[in-house]
N, C-alpha and C. Protein backbone atom coordinates (compact mmCIF):
# COMPACT_ATOMS: atom_id res chain seq x y z
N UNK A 1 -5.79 6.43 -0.14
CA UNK A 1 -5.87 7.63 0.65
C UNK A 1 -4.97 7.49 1.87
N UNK A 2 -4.09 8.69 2.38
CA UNK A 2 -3.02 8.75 3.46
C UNK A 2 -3.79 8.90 4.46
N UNK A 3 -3.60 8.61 5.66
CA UNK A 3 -4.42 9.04 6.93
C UNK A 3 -3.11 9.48 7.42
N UNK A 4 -3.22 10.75 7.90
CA UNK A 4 -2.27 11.27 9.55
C UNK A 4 -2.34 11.05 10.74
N UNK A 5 -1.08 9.92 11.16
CA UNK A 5 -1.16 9.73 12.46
C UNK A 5 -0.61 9.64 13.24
N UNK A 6 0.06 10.91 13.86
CA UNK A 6 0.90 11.44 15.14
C UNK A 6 0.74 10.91 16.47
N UNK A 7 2.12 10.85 17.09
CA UNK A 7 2.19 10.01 18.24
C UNK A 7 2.56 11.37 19.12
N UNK A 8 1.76 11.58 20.37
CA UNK A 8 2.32 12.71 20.93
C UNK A 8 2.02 12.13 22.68
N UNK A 9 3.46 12.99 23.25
CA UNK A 9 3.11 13.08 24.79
C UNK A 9 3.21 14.16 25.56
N UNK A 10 1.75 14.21 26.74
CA UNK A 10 1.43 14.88 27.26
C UNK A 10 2.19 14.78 28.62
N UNK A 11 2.84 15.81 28.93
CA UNK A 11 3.19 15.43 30.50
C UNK A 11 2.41 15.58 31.91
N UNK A 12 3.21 15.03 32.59
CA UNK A 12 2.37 15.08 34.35
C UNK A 12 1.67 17.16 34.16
N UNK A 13 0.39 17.09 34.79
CA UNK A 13 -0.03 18.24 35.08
C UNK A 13 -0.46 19.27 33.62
N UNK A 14 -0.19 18.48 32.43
CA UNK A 14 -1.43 19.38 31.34
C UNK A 14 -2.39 18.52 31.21
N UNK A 15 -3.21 19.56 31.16
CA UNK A 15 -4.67 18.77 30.69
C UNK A 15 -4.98 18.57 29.35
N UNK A 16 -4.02 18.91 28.05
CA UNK A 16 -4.06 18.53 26.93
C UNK A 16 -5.17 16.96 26.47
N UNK A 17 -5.86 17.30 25.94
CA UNK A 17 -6.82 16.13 25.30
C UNK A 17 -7.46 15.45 26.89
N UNK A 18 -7.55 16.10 27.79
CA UNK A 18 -8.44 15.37 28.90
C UNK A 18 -9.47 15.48 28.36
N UNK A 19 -10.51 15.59 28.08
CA UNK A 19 -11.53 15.64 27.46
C UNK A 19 -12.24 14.81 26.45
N UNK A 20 -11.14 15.21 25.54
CA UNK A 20 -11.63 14.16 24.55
C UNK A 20 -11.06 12.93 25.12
N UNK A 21 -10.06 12.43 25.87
CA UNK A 21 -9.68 11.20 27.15
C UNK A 21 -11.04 10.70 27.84
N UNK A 22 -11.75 11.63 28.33
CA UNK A 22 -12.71 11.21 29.04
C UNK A 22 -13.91 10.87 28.06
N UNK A 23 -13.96 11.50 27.12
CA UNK A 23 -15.37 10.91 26.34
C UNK A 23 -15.05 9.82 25.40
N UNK A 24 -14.21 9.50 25.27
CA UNK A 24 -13.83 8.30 25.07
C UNK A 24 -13.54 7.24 25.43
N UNK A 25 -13.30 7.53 26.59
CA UNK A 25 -13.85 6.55 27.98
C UNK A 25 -14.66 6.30 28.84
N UNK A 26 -15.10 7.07 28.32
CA UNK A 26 -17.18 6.84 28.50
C UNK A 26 -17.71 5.59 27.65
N UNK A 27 -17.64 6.07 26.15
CA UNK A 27 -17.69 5.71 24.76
C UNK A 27 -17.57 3.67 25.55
N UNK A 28 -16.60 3.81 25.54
CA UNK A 28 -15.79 2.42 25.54
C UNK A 28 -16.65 1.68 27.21
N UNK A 29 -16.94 2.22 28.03
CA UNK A 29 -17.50 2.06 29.12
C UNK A 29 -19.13 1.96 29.15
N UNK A 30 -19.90 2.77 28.19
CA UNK A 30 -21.06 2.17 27.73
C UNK A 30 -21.05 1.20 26.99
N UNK A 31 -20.12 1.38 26.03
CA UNK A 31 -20.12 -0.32 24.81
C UNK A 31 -19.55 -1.12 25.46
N UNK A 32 -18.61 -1.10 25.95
CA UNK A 32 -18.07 -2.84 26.73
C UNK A 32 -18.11 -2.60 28.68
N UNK A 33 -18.70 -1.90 29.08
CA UNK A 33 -18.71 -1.83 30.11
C UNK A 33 -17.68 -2.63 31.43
N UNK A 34 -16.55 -1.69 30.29
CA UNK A 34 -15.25 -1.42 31.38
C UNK A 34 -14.79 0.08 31.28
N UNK A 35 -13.80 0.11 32.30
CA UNK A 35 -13.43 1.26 32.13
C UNK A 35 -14.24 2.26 32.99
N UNK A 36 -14.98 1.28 33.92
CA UNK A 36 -15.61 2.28 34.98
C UNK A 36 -15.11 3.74 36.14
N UNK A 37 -14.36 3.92 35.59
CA UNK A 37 -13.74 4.93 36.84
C UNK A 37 -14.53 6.32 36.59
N UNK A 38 -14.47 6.89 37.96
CA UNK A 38 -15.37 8.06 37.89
C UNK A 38 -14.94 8.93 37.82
N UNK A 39 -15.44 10.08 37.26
CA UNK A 39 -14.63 11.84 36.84
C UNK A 39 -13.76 11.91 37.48
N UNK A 40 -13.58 12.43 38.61
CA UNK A 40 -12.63 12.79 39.18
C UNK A 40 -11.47 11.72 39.60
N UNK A 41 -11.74 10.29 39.86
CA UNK A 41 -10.65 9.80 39.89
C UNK A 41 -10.02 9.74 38.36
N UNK A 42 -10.32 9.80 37.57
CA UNK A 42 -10.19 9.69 35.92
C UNK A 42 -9.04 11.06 35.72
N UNK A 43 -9.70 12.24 36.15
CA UNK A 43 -9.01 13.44 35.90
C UNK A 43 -7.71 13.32 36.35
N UNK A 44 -7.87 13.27 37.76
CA UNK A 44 -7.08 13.48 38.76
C UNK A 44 -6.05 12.01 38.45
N UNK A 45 -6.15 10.94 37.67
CA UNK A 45 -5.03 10.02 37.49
C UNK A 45 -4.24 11.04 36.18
N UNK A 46 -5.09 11.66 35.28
CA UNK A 46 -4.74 11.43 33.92
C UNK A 46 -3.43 12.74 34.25
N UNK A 47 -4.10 13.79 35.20
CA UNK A 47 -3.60 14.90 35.40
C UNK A 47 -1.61 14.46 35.81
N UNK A 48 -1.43 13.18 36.80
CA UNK A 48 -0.44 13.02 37.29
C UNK A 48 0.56 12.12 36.54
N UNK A 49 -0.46 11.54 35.33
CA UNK A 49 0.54 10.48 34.41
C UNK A 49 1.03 11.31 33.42
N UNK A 50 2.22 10.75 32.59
CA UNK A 50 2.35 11.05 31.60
C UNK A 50 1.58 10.02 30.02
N UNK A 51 0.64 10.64 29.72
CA UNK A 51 -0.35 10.52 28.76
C UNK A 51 0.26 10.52 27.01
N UNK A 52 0.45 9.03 26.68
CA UNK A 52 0.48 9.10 25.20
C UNK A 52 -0.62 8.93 23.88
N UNK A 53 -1.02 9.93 23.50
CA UNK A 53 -1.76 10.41 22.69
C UNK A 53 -1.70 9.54 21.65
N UNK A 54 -2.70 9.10 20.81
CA UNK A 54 -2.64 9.04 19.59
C UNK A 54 -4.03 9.97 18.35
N UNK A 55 -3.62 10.62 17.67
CA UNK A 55 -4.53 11.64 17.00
C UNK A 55 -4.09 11.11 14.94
N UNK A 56 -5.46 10.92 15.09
CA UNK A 56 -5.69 10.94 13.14
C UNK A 56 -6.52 11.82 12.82
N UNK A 57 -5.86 12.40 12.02
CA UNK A 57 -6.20 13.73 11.66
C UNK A 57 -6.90 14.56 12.52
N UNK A 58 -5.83 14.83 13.84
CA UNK A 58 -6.72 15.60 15.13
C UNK A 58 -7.64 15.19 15.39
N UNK A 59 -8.07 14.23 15.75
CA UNK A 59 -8.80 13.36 16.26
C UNK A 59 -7.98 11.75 17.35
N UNK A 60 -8.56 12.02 18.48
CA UNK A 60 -8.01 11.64 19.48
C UNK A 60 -8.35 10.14 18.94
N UNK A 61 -7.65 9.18 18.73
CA UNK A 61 -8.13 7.45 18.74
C UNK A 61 -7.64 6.77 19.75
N UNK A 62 -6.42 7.51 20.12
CA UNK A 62 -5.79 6.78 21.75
C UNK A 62 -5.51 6.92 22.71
N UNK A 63 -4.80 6.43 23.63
CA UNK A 63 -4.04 7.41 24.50
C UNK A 63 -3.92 6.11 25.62
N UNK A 64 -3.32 6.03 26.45
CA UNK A 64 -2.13 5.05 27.56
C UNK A 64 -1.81 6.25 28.74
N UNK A 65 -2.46 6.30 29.53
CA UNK A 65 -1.92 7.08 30.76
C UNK A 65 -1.00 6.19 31.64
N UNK A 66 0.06 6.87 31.87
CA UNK A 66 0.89 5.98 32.63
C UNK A 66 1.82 6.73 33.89
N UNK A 67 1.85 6.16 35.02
CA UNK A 67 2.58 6.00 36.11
C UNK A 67 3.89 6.50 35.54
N UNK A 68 4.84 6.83 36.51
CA UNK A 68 5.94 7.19 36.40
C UNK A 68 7.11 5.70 36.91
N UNK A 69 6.55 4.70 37.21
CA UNK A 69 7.19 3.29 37.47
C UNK A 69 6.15 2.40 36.09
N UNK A 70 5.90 2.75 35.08
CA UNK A 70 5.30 2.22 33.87
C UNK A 70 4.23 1.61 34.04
N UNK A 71 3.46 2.04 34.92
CA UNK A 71 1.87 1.25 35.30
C UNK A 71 1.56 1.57 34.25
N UNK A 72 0.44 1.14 33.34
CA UNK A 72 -0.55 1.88 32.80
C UNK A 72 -1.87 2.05 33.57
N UNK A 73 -1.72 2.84 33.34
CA UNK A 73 -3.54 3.33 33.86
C UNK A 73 -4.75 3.34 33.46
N UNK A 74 -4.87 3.68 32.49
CA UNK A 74 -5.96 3.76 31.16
C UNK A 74 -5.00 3.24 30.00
N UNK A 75 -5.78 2.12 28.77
CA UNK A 75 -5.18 2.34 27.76
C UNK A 75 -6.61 2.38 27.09
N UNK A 76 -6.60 3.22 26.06
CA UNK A 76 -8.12 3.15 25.20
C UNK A 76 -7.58 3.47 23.97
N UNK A 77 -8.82 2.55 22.92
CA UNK A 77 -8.18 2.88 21.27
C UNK A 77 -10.09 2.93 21.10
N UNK A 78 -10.52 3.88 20.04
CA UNK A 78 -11.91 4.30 19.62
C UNK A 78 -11.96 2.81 19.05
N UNK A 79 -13.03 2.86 19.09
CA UNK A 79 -13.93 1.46 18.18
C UNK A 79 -12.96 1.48 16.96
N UNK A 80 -13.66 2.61 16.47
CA UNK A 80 -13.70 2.62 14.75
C UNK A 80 -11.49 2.55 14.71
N UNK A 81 -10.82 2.20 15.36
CA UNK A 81 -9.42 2.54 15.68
C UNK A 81 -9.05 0.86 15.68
N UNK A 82 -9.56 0.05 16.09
CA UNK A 82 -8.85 -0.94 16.45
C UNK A 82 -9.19 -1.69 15.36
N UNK A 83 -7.93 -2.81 15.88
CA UNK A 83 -7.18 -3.93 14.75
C UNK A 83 -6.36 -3.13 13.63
N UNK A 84 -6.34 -2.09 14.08
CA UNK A 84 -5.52 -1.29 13.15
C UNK A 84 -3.70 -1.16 13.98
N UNK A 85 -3.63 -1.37 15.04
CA UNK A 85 -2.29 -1.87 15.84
C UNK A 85 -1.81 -0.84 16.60
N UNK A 86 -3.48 0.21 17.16
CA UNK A 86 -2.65 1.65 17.62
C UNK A 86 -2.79 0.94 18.57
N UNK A 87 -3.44 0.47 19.50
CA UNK A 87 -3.34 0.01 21.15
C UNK A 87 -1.80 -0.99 21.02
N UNK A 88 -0.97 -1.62 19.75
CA UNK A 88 -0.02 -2.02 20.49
C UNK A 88 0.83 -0.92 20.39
N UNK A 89 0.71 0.25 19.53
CA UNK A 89 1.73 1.05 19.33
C UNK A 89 1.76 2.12 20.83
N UNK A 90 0.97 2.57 21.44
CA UNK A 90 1.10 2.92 22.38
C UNK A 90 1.30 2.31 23.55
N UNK A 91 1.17 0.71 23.95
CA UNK A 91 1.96 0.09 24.53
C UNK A 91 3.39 -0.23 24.38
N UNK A 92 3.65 -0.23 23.08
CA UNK A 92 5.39 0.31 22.89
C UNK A 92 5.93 0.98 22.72
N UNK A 93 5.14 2.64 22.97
CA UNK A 93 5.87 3.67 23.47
C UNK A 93 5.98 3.63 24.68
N UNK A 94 4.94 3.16 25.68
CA UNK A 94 5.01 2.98 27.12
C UNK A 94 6.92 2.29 27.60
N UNK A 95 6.61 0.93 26.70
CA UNK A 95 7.99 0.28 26.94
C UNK A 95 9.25 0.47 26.42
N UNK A 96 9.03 1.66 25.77
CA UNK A 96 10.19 2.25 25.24
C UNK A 96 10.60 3.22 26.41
N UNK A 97 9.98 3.45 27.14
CA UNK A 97 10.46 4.36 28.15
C UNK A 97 10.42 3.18 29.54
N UNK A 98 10.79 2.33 29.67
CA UNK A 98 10.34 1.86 31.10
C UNK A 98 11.07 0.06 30.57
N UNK A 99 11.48 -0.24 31.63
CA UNK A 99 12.18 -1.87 31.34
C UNK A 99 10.80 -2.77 31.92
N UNK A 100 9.73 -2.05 32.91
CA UNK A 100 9.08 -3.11 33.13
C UNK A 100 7.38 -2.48 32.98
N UNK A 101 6.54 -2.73 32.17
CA UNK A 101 5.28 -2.30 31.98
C UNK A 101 4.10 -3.07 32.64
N UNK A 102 3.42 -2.66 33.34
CA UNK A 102 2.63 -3.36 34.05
C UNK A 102 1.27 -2.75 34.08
N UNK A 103 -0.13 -3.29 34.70
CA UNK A 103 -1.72 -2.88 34.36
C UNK A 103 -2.39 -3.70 34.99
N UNK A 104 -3.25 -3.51 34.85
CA UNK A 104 -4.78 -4.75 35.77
C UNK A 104 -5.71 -4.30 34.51
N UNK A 105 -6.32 -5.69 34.37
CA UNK A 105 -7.00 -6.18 33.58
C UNK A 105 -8.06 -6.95 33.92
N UNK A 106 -9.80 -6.63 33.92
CA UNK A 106 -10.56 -8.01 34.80
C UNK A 106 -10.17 -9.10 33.91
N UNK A 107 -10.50 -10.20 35.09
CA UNK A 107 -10.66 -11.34 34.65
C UNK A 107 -11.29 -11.59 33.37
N UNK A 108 -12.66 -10.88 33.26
CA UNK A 108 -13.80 -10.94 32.52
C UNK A 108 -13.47 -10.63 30.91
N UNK A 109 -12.46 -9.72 30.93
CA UNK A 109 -12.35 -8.91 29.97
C UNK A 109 -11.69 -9.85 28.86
N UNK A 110 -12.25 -10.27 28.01
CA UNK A 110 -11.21 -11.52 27.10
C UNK A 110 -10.25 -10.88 26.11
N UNK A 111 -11.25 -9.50 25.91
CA UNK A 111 -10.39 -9.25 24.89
C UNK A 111 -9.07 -8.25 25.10
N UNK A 112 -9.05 -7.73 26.40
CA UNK A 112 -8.18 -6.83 26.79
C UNK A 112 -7.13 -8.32 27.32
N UNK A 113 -6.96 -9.45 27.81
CA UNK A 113 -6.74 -10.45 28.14
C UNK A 113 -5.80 -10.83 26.95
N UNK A 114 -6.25 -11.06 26.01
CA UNK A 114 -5.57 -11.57 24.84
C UNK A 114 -4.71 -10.47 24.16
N UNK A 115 -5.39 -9.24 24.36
CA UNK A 115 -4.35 -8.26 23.38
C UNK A 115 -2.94 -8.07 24.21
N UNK A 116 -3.09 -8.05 25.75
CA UNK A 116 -1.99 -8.15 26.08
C UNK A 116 -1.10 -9.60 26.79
N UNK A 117 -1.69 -10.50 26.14
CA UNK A 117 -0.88 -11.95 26.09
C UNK A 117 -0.20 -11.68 24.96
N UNK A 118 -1.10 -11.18 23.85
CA UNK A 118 0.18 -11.11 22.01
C UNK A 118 0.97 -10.26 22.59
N UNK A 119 1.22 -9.10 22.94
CA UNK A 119 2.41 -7.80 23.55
C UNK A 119 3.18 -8.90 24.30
N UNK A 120 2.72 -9.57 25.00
CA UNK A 120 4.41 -10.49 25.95
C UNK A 120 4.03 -10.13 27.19
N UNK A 121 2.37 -9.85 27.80
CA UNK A 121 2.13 -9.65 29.82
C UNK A 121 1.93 -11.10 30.07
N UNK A 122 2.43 -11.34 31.04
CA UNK A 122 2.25 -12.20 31.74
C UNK A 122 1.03 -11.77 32.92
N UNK A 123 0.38 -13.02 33.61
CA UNK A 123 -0.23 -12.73 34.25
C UNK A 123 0.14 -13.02 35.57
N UNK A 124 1.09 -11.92 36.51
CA UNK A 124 1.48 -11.53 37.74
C UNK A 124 0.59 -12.37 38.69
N UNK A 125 -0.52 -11.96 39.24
CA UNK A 125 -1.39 -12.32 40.21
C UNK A 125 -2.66 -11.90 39.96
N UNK A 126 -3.95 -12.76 40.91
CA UNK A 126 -4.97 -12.24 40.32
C UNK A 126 -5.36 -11.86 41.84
N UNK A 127 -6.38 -10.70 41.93
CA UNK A 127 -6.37 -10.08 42.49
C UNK A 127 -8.38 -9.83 42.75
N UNK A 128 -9.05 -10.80 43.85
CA UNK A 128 -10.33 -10.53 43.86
C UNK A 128 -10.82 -9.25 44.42
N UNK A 129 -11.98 -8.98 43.89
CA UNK A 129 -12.82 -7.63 44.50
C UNK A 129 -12.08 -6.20 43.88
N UNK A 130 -11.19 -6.06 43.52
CA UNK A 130 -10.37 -5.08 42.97
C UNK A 130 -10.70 -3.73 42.59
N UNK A 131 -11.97 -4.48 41.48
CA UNK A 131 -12.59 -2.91 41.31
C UNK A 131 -13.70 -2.22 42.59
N UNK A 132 -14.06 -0.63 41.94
CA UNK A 132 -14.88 -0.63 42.57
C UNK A 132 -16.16 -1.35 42.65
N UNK A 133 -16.97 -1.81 41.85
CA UNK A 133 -17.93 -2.45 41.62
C UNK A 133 -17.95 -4.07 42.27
N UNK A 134 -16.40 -4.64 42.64
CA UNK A 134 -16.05 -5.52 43.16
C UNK A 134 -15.64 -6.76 41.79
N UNK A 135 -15.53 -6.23 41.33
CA UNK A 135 -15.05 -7.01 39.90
C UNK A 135 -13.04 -7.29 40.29
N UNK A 136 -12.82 -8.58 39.70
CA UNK A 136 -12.08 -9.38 40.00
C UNK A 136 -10.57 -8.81 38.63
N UNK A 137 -9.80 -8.72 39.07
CA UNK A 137 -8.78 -8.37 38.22
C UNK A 137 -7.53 -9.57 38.09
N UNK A 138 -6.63 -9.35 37.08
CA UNK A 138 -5.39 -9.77 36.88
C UNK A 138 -4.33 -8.91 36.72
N UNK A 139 -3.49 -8.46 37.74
CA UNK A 139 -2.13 -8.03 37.45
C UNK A 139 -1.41 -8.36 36.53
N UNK A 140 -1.10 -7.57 35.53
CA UNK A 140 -0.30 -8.19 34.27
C UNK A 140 1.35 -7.69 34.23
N UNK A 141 1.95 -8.12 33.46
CA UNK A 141 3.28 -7.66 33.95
C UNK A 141 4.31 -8.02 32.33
N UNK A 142 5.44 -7.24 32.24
CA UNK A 142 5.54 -7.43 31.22
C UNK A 142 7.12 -6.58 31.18
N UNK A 143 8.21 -7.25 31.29
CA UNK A 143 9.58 -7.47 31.27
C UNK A 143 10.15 -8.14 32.41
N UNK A 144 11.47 -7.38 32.59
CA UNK A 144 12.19 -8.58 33.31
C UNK A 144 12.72 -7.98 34.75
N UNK A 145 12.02 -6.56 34.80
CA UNK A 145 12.78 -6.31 36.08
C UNK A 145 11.88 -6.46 37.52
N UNK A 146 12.43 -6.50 38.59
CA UNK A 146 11.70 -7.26 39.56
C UNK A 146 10.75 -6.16 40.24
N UNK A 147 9.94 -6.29 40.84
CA UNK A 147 9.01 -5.55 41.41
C UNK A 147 9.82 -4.85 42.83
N UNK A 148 9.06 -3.90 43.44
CA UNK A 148 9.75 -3.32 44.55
C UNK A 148 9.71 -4.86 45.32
N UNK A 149 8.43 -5.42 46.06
CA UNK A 149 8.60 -6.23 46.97
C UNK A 149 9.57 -7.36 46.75
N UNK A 150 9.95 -7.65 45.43
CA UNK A 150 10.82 -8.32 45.26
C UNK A 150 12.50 -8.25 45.61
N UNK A 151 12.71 -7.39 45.42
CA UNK A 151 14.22 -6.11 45.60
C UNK A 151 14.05 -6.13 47.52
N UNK A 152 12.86 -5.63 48.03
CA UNK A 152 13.44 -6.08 49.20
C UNK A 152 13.44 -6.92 50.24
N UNK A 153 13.16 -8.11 49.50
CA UNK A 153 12.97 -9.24 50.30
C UNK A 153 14.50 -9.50 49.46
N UNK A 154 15.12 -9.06 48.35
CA UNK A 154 16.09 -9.72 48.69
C UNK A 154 17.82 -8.71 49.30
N UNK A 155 17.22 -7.67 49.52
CA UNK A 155 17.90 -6.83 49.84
C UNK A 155 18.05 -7.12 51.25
N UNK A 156 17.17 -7.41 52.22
CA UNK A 156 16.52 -7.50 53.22
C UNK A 156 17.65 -9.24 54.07
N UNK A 157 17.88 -10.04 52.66
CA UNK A 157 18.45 -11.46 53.18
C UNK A 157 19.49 -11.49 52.33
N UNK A 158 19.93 -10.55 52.30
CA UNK A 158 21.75 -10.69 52.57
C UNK A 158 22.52 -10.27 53.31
């Protein structure tokens, strides 16, 4: 049996699939209790990123909100979705548009930890108290171009 499964992007300012975005990040936030962010900061990020979708058979399984300097913001794949390779496929649409992809990840989280050690993140810096809840993160990072603070410290000493 074929399954249909379209890769689509939403730009800055539609609310296309916010919804089903948010209850699916609920979903994932009761079962692994991450992914804590609250309505309105949730909306109000998803509203300003550009948002890559993933839908089987119109049905939302993914989606990667991302920064316009390739943060990601949210990446979520449904339960019943993973090990199937959509969370790396929407991390390499992210890096298909962007030379340097970057995210925070808790410490805690092993398995968000490992999926993006196989993709090629490095782990930037770690970063205590981070969340709201005060949960401890890792800056992850993932190509080769240098960060702003980097550019002007060396812009800065020549």
């Amino acid at each position: 049996m074929s399954v249909n499964v379209d890769l689509q992007v939403v730009g800055p300012g539609d609310d296309a699939y916010l919804e089903e975005a948010w209850r699916l990040k609920e979903d994932i936030r009761i079962r692994e209790d991450v992914l804590k962010q609250r309505r309105g900061f949730f909306t109000d990020a998803y509203r300003r990123s550009t948002v890559h979708v993933l839908l089987v058979e119109d049905d939302l399984a993914g989606f990667a909100a991302v920064r316009r300097d390739g943060y990601i913001l949210f990446l979520a794949v449904g339960s019943e979705y993973r090990g199937q390779g959509f969370g790396e496929r929407l991390v390499e649409a992210v890096a298909d548009e962007h030379d340097t992809v970057t995210c925070h990840a808790r410490t805690t989280n092993e398995d968000a930890l490992a999926f993006y050690e196989h993709l090629g993140f490095d782990i930037d810096r770690r970063i205590d108290s981070y969340y709201e809840d005060a949960g401890d993160s890792f800056y992850l990072k993932r190509g080769d171009r240098e960060g702003i603070g980097e550019r002007l410290s060396e812009f800065l000493h020549r």
